[in-house]
Protein backbone atom coordinates (compact mmCIF):
# COMPACT_ATOMS: atom_id res chain seq x y z
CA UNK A 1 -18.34 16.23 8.56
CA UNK A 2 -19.79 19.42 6.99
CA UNK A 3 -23.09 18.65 4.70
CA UNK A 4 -22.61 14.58 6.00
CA UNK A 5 -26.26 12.79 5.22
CA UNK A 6 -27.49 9.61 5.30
CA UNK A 7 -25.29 6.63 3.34
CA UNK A 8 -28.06 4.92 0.95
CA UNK A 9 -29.46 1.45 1.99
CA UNK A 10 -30.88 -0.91 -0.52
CA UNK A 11 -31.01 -4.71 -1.08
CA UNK A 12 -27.93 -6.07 -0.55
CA UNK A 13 -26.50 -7.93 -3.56
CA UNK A 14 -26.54 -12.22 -3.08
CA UNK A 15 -22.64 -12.58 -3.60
CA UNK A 16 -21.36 -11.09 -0.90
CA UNK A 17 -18.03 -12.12 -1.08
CA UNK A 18 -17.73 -10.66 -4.57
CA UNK A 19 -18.76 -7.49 -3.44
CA UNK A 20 -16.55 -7.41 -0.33
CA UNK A 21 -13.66 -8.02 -2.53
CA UNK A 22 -14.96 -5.32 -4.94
CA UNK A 23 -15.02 -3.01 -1.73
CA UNK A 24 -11.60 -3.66 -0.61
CA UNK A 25 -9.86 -4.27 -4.27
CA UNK A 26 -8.31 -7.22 -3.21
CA UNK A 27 -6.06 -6.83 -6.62
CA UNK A 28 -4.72 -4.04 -5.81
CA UNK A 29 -2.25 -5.93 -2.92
CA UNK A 30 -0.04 -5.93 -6.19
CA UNK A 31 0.93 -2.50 -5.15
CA UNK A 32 3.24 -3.77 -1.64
CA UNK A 33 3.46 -7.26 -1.72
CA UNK A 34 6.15 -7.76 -3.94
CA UNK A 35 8.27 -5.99 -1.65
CA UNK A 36 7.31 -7.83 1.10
CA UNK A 37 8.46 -10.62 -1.05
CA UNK A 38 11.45 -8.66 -2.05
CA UNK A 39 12.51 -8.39 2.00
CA UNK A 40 11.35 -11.80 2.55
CA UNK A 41 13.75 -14.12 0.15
CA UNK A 42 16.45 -11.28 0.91
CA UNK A 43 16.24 -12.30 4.73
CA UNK A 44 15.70 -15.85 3.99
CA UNK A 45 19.54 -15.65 2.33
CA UNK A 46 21.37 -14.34 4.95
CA UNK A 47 19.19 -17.64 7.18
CA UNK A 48 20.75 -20.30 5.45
CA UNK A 49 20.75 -19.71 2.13
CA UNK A 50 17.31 -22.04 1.43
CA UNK A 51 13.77 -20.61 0.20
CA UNK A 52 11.05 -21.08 2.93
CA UNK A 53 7.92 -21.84 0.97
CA UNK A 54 5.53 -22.10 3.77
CA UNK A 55 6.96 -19.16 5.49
CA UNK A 56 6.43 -17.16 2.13
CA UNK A 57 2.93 -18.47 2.00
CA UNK A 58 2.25 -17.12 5.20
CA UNK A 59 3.53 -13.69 4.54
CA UNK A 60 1.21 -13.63 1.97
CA UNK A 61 -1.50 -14.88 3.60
CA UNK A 62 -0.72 -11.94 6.53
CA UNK A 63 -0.01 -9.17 3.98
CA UNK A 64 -3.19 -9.86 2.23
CA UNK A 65 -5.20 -10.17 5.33
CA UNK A 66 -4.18 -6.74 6.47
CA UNK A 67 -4.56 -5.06 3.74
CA UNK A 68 -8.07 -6.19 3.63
CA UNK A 69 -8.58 -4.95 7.39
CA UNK A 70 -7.18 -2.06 6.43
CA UNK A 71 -9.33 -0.95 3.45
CA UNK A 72 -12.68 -2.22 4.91
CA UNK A 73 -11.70 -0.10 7.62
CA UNK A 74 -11.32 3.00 5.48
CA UNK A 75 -14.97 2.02 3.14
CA UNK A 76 -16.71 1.77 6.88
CA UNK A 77 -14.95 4.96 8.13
CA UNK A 78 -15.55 6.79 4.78
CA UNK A 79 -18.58 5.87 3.47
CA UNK A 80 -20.39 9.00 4.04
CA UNK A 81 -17.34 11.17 2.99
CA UNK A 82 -17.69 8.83 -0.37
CA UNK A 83 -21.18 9.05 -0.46
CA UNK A 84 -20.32 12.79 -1.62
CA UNK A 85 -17.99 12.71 -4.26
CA UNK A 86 -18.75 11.62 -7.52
CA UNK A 87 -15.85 9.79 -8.17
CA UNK A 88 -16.39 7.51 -4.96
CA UNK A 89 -19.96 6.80 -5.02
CA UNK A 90 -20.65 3.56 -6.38
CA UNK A 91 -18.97 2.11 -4.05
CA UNK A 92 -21.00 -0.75 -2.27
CA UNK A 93 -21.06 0.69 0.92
CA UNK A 94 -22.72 3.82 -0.51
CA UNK A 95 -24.64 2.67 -3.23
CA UNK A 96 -26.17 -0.51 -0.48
CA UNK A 97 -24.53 -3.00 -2.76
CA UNK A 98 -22.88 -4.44 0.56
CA UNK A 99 -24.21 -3.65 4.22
CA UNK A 100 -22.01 -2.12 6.67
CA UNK A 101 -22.54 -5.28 8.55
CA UNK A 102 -21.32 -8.13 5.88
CA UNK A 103 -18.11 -5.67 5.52
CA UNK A 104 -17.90 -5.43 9.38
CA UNK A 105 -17.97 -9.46 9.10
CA UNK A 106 -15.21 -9.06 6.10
CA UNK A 107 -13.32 -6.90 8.00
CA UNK A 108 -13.33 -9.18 11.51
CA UNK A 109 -12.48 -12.61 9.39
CA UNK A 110 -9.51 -10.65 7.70
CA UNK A 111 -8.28 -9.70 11.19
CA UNK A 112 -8.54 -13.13 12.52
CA UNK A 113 -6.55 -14.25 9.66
CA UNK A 114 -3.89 -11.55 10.32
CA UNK A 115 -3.56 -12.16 13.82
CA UNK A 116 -3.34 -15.87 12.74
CA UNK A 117 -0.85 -15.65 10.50
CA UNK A 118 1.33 -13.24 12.51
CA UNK A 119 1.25 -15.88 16.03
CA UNK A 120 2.50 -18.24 13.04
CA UNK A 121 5.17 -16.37 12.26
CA UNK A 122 6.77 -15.51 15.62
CA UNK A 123 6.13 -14.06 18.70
CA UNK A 124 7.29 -10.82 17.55
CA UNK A 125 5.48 -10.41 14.71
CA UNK A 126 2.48 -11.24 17.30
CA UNK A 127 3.46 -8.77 19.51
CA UNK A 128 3.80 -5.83 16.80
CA UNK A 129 0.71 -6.80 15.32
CA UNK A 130 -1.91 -4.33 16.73
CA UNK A 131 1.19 -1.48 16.12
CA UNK A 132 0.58 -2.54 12.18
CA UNK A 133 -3.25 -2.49 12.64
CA UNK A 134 -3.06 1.32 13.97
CA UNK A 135 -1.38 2.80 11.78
CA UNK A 136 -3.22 0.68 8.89
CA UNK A 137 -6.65 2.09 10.08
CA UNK A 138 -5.04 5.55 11.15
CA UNK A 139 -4.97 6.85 7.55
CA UNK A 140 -8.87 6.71 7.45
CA UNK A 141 -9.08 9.70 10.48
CA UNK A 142 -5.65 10.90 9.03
CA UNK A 143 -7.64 13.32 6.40
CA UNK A 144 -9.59 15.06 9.40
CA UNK A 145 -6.96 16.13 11.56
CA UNK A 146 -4.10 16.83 9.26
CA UNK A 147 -2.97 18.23 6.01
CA UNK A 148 -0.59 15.24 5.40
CA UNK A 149 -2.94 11.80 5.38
CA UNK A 150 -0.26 10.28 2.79
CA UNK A 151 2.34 10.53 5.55
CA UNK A 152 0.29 8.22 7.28
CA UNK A 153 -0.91 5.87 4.17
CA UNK A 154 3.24 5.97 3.79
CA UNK A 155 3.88 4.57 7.55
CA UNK A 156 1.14 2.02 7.08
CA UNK A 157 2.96 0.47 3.96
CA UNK A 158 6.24 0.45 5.70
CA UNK A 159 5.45 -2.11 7.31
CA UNK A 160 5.13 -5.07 4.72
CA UNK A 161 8.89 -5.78 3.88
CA UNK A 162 9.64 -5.27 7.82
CA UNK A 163 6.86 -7.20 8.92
CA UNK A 164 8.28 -9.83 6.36
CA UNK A 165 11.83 -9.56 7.33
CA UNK A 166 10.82 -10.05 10.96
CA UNK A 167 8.61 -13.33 9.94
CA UNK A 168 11.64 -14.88 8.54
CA UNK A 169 14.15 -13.85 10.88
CA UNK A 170 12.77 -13.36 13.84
CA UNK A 171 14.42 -9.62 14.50
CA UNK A 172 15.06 -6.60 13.37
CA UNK A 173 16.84 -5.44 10.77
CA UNK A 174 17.88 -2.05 9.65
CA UNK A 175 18.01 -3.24 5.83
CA UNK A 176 14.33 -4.00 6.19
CA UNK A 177 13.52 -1.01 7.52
CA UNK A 178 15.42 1.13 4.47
CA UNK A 179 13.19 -1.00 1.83
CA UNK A 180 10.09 -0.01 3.98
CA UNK A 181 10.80 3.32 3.99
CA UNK A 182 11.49 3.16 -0.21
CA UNK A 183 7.89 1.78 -0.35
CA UNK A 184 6.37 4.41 2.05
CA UNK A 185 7.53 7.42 -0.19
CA UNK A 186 6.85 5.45 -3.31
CA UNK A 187 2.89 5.04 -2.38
CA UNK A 188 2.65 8.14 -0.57
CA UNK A 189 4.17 9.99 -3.33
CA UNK A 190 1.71 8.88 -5.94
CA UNK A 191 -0.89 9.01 -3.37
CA UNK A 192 -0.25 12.71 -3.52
CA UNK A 193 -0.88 12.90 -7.00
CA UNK A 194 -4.23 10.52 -6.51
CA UNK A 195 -5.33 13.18 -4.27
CA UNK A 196 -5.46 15.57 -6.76
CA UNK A 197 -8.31 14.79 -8.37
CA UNK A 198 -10.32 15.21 -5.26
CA UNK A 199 -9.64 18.93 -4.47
CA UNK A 200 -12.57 20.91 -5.22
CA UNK A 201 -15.07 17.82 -3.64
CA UNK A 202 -12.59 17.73 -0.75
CA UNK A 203 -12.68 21.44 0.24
CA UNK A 204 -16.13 21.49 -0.37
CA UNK A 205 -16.67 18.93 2.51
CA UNK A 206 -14.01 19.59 4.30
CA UNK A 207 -11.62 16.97 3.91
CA UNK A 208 -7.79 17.77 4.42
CA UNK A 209 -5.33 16.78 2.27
CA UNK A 210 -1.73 18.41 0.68
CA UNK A 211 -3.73 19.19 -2.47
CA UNK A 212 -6.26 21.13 -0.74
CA UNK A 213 -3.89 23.04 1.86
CA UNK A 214 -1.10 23.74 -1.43
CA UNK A 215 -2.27 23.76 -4.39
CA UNK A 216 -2.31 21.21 -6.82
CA UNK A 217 1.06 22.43 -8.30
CA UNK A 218 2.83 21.85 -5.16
CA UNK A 219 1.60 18.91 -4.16
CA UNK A 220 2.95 17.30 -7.86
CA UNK A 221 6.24 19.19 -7.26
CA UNK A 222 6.36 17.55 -3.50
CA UNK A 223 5.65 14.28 -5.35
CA UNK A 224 8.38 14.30 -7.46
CA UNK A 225 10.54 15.09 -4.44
CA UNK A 226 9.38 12.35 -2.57
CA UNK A 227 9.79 9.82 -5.54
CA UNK A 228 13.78 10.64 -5.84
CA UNK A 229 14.01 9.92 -2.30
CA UNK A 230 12.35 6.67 -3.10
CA UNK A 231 14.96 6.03 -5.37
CA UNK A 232 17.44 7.01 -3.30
CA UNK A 233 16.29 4.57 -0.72
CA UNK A 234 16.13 1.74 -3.41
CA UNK A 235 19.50 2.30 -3.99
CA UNK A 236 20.95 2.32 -0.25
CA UNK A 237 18.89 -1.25 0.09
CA UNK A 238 20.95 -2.72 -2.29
CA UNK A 239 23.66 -1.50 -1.90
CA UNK A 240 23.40 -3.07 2.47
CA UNK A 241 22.16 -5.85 1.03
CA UNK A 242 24.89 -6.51 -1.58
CA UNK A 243 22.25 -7.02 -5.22
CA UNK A 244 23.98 -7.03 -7.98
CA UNK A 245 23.70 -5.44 -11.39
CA UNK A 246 20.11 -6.93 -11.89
CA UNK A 247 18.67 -5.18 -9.35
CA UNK A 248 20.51 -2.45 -10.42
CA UNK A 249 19.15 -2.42 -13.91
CA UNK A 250 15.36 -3.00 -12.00
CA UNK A 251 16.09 0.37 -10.35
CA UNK A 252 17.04 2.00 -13.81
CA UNK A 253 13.71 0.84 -14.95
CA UNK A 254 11.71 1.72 -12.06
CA UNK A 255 13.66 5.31 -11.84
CA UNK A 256 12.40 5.44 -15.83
CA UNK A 257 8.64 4.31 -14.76
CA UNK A 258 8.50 7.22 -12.37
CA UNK A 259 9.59 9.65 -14.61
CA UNK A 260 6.78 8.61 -17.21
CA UNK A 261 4.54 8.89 -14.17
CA UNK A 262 5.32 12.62 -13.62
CA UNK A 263 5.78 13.54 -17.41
CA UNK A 264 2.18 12.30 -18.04
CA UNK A 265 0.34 14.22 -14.94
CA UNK A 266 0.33 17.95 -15.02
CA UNK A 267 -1.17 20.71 -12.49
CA UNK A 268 -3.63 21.62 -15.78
CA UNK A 269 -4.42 17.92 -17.13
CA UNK A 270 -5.02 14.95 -14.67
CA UNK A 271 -6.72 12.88 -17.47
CA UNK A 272 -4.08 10.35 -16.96
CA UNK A 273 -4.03 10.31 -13.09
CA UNK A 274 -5.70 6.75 -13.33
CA UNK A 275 -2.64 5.08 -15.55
CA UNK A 276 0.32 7.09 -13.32
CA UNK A 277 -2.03 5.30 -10.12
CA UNK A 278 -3.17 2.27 -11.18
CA UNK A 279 -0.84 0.99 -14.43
CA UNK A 280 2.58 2.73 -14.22
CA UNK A 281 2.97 1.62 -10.49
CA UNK A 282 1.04 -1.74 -10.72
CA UNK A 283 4.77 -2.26 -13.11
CA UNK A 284 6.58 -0.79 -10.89
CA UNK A 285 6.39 -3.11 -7.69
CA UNK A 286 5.72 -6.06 -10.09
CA UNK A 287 9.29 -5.81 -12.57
CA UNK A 288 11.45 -4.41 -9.54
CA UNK A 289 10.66 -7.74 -7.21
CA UNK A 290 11.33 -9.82 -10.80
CA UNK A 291 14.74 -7.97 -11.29
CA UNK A 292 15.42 -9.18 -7.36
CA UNK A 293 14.87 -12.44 -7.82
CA UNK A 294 16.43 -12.77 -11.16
CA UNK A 295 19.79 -11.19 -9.20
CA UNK A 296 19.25 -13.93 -6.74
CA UNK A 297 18.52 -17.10 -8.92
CA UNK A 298 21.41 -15.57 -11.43
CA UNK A 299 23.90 -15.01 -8.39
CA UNK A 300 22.60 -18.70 -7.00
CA UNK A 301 22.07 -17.20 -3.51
CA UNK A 302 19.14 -19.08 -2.69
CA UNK A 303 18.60 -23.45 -2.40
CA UNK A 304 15.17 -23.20 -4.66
């Protein structure tokens, strides 16, 4: 990569499992779980009508895990690309506050975990495993071939409500895969307005990204596109999956949430890029999965 140095190394810092879980924001799995939760207990009433506790528990012990591989992936992978833009580095691999190697360690225990976790949940889950762990880590390499990296981060977190359809079911299912792609556009989409902020750095070093090839402009307009797909999506899940008015009402909210998102970023003013990100969609995945399972406790179409 085009004026790539040397990441600083200092002292590494004596918690190291704080600042692993600094690295890979581990509280930022608010932003997919829920819907993996969402596909879970919606697959878990068409199997007889009874909530699986320890199945749910390992979906979130899977989702979790893999999210963890996925973003100590992307610190390793990045960390010199970070290293050069202002906004990125403090983070520990850059700064020395973690070593490559204790977040290579992170990284390998997460994937243990997630391999664990999927043999627990079925043989299929097993077998589509390493399919999950590609196009998790893809994203990271994603920015240097392409113009369209948030296609990719978009495929990579399609997978959590299939992955936890399949854990409770055992199959496919084409329900699954319409909530998956709702949560694809949904992160991708805001991803694109995320990127923004990174424009000049990125075509400075020569990282690709919508934002850089368009324009900032554009790539908000092709945000907002994306995000009424999302809710288009939203809507055809519930509508094959039979929700009633409660999750209808969630999707009037979330619809709502995303228009505040938009309103409050502009091509001339990305101040408030960090509360469309981190706040407005942090509420988003949160209330919708709330509004599902108030439809189902309401509705009585789960044995609690």
């Amino acid at each position: 990569m085009a004026g790539a140095g040397p990441v600083t190394e200092t002292v590494e810092a004596p918690n190291k499992v704080k600042a692993f879980l600094r690295l890979v924001m581990i509280e930022h799995s608010v932003f997919a779980l829920p819907f993996a939760y969402v596909a879970a207990l919606t697959a878990m009433r068409t199997e007889g009508r009874s909530v699986q506790w320890l199945t749910l528990l390992v979906i979130t012990i899977a989702m979790v895990a893999a999210r963890t591989v996925a973003m100590a992936a992307n610190r390793i992978i990045d960390r010199r690309i970070d290293a050069q833009n202002p906004r990125t580095a403090q983070r520990e691999l850059v700064t020395g506050a973690l070593s490559v190697r204790s977040a290579w360690v992170g990284l390998v225990v997460a994937l243990v975990v997630f391999l664990a976790s999927a043999a627990w949940l079925g043989w299929l889950c097993l077998v589509l495993s390493p399919i999950a762990l590609f196009f998790l880590t893809i994203y990271s390499y994603a920015k240097r071939f392409t113009d369209f990296p948030q296609a990719f981060l978009g495929l990579a977190q399609a997978i959590a409500p299939l992955g936890a359809w399949i854990g409770v079911t055992g199959h496919w299912s084409w329900a699954a895969f319409v909530l998956g792609l709702a949560v694809g556009t949904w992160i991708g989409g805001f991803d694109l307005i995320y990127a923004c902020q990174d424009v000049e750095v990125d075509r400075r070093i020569g990282v690709r990204s919508v934002p850089v090839r368009f324009g900032i402009a554009a790539s908000l307009r092709a945000s907002t596109v994306v995000h009424v797909v999302t809710v288009a999506l939203y809507v055809w899940f519930g509508a094959m999956t039979g929700y009633g008015w409660l999750w209808w009402a969630g999707m009037a909210f979330t619809a709502a949430v995303l228009a505040y998102e938009h309103a409050i970023v502009r091509a001339d003013d990305l101040s408030r890029v960090n509360r469309a990100f981190f706040t407005a969609n942090g509420v988003i995945g949160i209330v919708l999965f709330l509004f599902a399972l108030a439809d189902l406790v309401f509705r009585q179409d789960l044995t609690w």
